[in-house]
Every structure is written in structure tokens, then in C-alpha cells.
C-alpha atoms as a PDB file:
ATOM      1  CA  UNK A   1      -6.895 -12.212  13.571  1.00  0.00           C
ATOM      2  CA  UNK A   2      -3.333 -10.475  12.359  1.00  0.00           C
ATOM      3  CA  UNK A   3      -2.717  -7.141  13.392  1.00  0.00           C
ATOM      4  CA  UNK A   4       0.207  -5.481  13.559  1.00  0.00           C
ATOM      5  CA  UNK A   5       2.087  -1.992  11.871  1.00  0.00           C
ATOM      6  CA  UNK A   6       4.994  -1.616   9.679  1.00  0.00           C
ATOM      7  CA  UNK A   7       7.048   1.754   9.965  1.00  0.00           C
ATOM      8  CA  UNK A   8       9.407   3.230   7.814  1.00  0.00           C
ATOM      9  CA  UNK A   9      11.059   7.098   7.445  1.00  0.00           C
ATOM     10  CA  UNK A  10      11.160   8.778   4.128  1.00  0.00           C
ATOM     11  CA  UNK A  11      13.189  11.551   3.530  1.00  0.00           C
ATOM     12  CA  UNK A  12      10.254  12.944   1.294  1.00  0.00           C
ATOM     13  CA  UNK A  13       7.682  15.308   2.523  1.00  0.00           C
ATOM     14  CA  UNK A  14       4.008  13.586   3.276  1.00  0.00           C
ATOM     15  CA  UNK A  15       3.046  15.060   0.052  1.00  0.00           C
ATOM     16  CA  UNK A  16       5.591  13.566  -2.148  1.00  0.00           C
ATOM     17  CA  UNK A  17       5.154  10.540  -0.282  1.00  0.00           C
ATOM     18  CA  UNK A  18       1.309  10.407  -0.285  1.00  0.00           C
ATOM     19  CA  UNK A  19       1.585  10.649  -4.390  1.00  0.00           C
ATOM     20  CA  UNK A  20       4.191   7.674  -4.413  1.00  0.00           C
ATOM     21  CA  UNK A  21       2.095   5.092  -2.458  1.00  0.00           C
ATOM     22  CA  UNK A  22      -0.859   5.701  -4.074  1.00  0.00           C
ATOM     23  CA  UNK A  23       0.508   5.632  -7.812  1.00  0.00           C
ATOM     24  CA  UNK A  24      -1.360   2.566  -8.091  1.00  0.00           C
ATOM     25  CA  UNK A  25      -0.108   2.379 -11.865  1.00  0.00           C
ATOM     26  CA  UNK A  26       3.417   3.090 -11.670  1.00  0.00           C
ATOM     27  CA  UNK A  27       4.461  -0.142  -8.715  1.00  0.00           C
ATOM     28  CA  UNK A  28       6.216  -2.111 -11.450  1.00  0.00           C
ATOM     29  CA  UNK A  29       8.558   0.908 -11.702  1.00  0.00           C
ATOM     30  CA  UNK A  30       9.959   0.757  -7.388  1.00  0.00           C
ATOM     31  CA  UNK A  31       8.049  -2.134  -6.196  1.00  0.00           C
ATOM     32  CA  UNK A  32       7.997  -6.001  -6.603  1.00  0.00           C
ATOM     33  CA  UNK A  33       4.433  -5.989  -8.120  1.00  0.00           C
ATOM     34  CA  UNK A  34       4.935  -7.350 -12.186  1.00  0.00           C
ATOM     35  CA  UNK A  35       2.011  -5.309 -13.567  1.00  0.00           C
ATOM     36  CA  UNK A  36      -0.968  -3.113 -11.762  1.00  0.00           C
ATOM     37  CA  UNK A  37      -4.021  -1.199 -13.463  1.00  0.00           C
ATOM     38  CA  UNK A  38      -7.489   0.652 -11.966  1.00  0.00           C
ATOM     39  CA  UNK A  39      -9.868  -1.255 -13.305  1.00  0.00           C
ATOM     40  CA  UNK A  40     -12.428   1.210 -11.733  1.00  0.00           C
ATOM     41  CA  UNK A  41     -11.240   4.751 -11.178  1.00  0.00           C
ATOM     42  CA  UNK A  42     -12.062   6.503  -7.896  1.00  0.00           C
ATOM     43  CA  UNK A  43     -13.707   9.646  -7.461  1.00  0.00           C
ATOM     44  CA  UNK A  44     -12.028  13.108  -7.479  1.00  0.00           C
ATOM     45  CA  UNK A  45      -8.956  11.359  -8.322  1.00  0.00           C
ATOM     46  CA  UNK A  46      -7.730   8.383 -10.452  1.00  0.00           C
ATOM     47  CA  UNK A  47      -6.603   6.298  -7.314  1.00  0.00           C
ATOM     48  CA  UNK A  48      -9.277   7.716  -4.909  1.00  0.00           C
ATOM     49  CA  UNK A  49     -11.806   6.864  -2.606  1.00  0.00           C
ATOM     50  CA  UNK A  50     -13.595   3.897  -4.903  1.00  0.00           C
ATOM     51  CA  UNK A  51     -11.070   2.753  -6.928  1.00  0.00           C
ATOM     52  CA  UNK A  52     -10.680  -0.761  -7.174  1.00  0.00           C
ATOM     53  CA  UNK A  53      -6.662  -1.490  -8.456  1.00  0.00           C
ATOM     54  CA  UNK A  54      -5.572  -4.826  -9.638  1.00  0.00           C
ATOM     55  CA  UNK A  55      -1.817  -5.806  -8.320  1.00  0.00           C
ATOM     56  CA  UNK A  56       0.076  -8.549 -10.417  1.00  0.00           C
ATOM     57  CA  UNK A  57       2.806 -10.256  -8.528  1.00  0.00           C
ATOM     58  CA  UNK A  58       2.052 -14.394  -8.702  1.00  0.00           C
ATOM     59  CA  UNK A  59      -0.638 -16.041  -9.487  1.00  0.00           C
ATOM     60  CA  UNK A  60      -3.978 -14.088  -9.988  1.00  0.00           C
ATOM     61  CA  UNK A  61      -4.048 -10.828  -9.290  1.00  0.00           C
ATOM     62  CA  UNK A  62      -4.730  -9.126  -5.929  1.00  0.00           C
ATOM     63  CA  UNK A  63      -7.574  -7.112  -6.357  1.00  0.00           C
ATOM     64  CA  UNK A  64      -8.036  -4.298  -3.869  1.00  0.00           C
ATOM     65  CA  UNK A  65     -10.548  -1.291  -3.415  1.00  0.00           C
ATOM     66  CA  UNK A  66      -9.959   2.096  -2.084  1.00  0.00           C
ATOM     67  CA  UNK A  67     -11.988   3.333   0.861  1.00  0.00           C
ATOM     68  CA  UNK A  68     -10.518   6.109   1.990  1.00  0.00           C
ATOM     69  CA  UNK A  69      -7.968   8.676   0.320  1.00  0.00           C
ATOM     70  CA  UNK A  70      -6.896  11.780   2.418  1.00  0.00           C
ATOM     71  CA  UNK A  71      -4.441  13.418   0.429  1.00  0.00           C
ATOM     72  CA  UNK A  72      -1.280  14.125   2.068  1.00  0.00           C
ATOM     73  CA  UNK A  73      -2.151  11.854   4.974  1.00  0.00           C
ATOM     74  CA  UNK A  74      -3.966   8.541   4.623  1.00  0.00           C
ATOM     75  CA  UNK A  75      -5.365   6.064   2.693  1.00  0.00           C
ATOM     76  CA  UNK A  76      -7.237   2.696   3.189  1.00  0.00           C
ATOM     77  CA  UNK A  77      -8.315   0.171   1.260  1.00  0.00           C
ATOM     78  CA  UNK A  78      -9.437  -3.537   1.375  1.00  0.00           C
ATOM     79  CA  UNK A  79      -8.945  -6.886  -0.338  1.00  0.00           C
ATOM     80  CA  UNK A  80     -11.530  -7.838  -2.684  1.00  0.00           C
ATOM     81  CA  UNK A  81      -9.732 -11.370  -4.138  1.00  0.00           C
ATOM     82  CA  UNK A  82      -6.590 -12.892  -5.169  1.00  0.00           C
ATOM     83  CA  UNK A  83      -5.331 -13.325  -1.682  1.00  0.00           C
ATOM     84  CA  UNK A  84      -6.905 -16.946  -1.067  1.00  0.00           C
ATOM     85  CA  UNK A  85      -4.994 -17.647   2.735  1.00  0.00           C
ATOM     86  CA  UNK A  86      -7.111 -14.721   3.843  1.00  0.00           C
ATOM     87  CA  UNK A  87     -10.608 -14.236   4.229  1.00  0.00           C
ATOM     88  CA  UNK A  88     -10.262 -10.438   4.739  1.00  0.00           C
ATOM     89  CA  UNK A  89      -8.069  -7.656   4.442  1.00  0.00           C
ATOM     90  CA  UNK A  90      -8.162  -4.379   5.516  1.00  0.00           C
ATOM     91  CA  UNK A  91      -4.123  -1.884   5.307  1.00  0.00           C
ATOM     92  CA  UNK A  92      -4.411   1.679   5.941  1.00  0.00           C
ATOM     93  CA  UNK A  93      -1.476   3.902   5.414  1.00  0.00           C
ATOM     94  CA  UNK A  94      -0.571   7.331   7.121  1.00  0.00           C
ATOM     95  CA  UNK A  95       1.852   9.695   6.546  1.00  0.00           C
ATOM     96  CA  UNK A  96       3.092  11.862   9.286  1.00  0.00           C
ATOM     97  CA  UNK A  97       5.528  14.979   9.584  1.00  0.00           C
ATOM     98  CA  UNK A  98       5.470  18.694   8.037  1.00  0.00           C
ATOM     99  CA  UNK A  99       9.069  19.034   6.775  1.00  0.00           C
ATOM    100  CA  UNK A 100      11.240  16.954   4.150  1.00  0.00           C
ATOM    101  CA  UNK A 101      10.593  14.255   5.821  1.00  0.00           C
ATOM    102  CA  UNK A 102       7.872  11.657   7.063  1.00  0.00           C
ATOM    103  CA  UNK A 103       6.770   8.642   8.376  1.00  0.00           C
ATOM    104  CA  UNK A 104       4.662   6.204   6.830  1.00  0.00           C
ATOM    105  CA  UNK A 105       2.867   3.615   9.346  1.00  0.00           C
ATOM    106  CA  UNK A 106       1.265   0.837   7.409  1.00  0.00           C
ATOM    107  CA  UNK A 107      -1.684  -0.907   9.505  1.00  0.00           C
ATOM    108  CA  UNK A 108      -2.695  -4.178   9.137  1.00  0.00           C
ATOM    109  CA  UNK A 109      -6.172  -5.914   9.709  1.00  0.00           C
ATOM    110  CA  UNK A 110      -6.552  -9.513   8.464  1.00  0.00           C
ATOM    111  CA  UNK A 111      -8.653 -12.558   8.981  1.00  0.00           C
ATOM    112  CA  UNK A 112      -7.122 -16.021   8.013  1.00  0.00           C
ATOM    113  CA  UNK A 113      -9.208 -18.727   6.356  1.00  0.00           C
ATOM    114  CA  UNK A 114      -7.287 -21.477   7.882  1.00  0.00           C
ATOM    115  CA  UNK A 115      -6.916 -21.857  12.382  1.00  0.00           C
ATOM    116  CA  UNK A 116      -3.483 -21.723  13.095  1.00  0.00           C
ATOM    117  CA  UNK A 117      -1.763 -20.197   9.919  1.00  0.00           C
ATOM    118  CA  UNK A 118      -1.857 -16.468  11.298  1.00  0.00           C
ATOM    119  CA  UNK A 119       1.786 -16.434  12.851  1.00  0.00           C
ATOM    120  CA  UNK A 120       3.276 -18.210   9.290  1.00  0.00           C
ATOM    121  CA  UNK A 121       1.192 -15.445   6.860  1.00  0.00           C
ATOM    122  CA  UNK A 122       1.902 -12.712   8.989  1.00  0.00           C
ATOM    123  CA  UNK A 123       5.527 -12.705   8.743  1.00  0.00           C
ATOM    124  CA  UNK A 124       4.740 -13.762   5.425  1.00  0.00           C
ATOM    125  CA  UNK A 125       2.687 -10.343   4.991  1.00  0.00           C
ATOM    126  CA  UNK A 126       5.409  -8.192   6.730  1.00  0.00           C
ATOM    127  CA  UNK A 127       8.079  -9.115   4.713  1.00  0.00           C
ATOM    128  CA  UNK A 128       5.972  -8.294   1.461  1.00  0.00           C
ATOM    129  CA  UNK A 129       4.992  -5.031   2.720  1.00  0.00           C
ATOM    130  CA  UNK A 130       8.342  -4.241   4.049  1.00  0.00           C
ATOM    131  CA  UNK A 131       9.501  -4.689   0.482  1.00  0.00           C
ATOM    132  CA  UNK A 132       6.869  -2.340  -1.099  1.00  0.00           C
ATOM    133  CA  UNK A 133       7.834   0.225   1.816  1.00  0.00           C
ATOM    134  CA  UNK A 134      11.402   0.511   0.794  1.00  0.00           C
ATOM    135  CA  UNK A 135      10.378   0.899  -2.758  1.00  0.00           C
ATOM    136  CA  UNK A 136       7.814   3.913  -2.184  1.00  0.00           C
ATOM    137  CA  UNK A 137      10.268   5.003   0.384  1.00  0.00           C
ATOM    138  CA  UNK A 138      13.197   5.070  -2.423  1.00  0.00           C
ATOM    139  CA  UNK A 139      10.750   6.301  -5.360  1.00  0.00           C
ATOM    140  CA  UNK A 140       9.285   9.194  -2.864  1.00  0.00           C
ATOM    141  CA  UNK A 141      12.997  10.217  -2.371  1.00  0.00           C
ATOM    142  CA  UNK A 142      13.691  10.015  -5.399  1.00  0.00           C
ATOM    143  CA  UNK A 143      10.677  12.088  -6.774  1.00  0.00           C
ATOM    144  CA  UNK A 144      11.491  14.994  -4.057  1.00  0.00           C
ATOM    145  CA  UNK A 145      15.067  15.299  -5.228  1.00  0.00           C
ATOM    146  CA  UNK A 146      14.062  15.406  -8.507  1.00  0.00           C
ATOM    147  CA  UNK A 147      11.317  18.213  -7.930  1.00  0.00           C
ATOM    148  CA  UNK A 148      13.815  20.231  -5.431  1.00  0.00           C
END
């Protein structure tokens, strides 16, 4: 099993923030993901609890669904395919702090299909998700200077 959690501060407030990570569509913009579309939309809100989002980067997409969406604070979602070193997947991000700032923590749960590959896939998996951290960080800061 991999577990571990990625942290980052963004000088955005949670909701900013919250809006930025979960802009499912707009990744190729501030991330390194090549195309992304819902190909189901969630309920009560486009990338909501539901959804299932499909992420372009190499190779067939990574398909993920939504399971949770707590606007300003948290969401959580799963792999459903495209991933094929893993044989689950399960991130949850929160968002914490009440001023022009936060702090996103990015949890991860995964299983590995193959004994012995955990260590090499999870530094694998933290570089990847540090990458897409510092490009919701940047786009969330961006997005709050641009509303102030």
C-alpha cells in the first residue's frame, strides 16, 4: 500500500483555491495534463460529487470519479482506469485557512498491482502531483489577484 500527503501554501483564499483544483476542464491551461473533459457531470455542480473526468497526459487517459465535493474545503475522488501500475486509487484534497491564504494537503491511498514497485511509483506519484500542485497553486494566485 502507498500512503503518504503532499503539502503546498497558496496565497489564495480556500475558496479561490477550491474552484482552481477542481476546474477539471481548464488543467491544460496551469497543469501538465494535454487535454481533460467530464464525461459525466456531477450533481449540483459540473465537477461534483459523481462526476467522472477524463485526464490526458500519456497514453490513455486517466479516468477518475468524484466522490466527494465540499466546496471550499475538500474533495475526493478515485481512479476508475488508465493508471495500469495501480490497482486502486483513492486522493483527497483539503483546503485549510480563513484569510488570503491556504493550505492544500493532497492525500494519497494506492494499491500497486505489482509486489515490490510501491517505493519506485510512489516517488513516481509525488513528483506528478507536486507538479499539478504548483500549477493550481500558481493559477489560484493568479485568479485571486485578478478578482482583488
Amino acid at each position: 500500500m502507498i500512503e503518504f500527503t503532499l503539502s503546498r501554501a497558496i496565497g489564495a483564499p480556500p475558496p479561490v483555491a477550491f474552484e482552481t483544483i477542481t476546474d477539471h476542464e481548464a488543467y491544460p491551461e496551469f497543469t501538465p495534463i494535454r487535454r481533460a473533459a467530464i464525461e459525466r457531470p456531477g450533481g449540483g455542480a459540473a465537477n461534483g460529487t459523481g462526476a467522472i473526468r477524463a485526464l490526458h497526459l500519456l497514453g490513455p487517459p486517466i479516468r477518475e470519479e468524484v466522490l466527494e465535493y465540499e466546496a471550499p474545503t475538500r474533495f475526493r475522488y478515485r481512479v476508475l482506469s488508465g493508471v495500469p501500475v495501480l490497482r486502486s486509487q483513492v486522493g483527497t484534497v483539503s483546503l485549510e485557512g480563513d484569510g488570503p491564504g491556504c493550505v492544500m494537503r493532497y492525500e494519497i491511498e494506492a494499491e500497486p498491482r505489482l509486489p515490490l514497485s510501491g517505493r519506485a511509483i510512489e516517488l513516481g506519484m509525488k513528483a506528478a502531483i507536486g507538479r499539478l500542485m504548483r500549477g493550481v497553486a500558481e493559477e489560484a494566485e493568479r485568479r485571486a489577484r485578478s478578482d482583488g
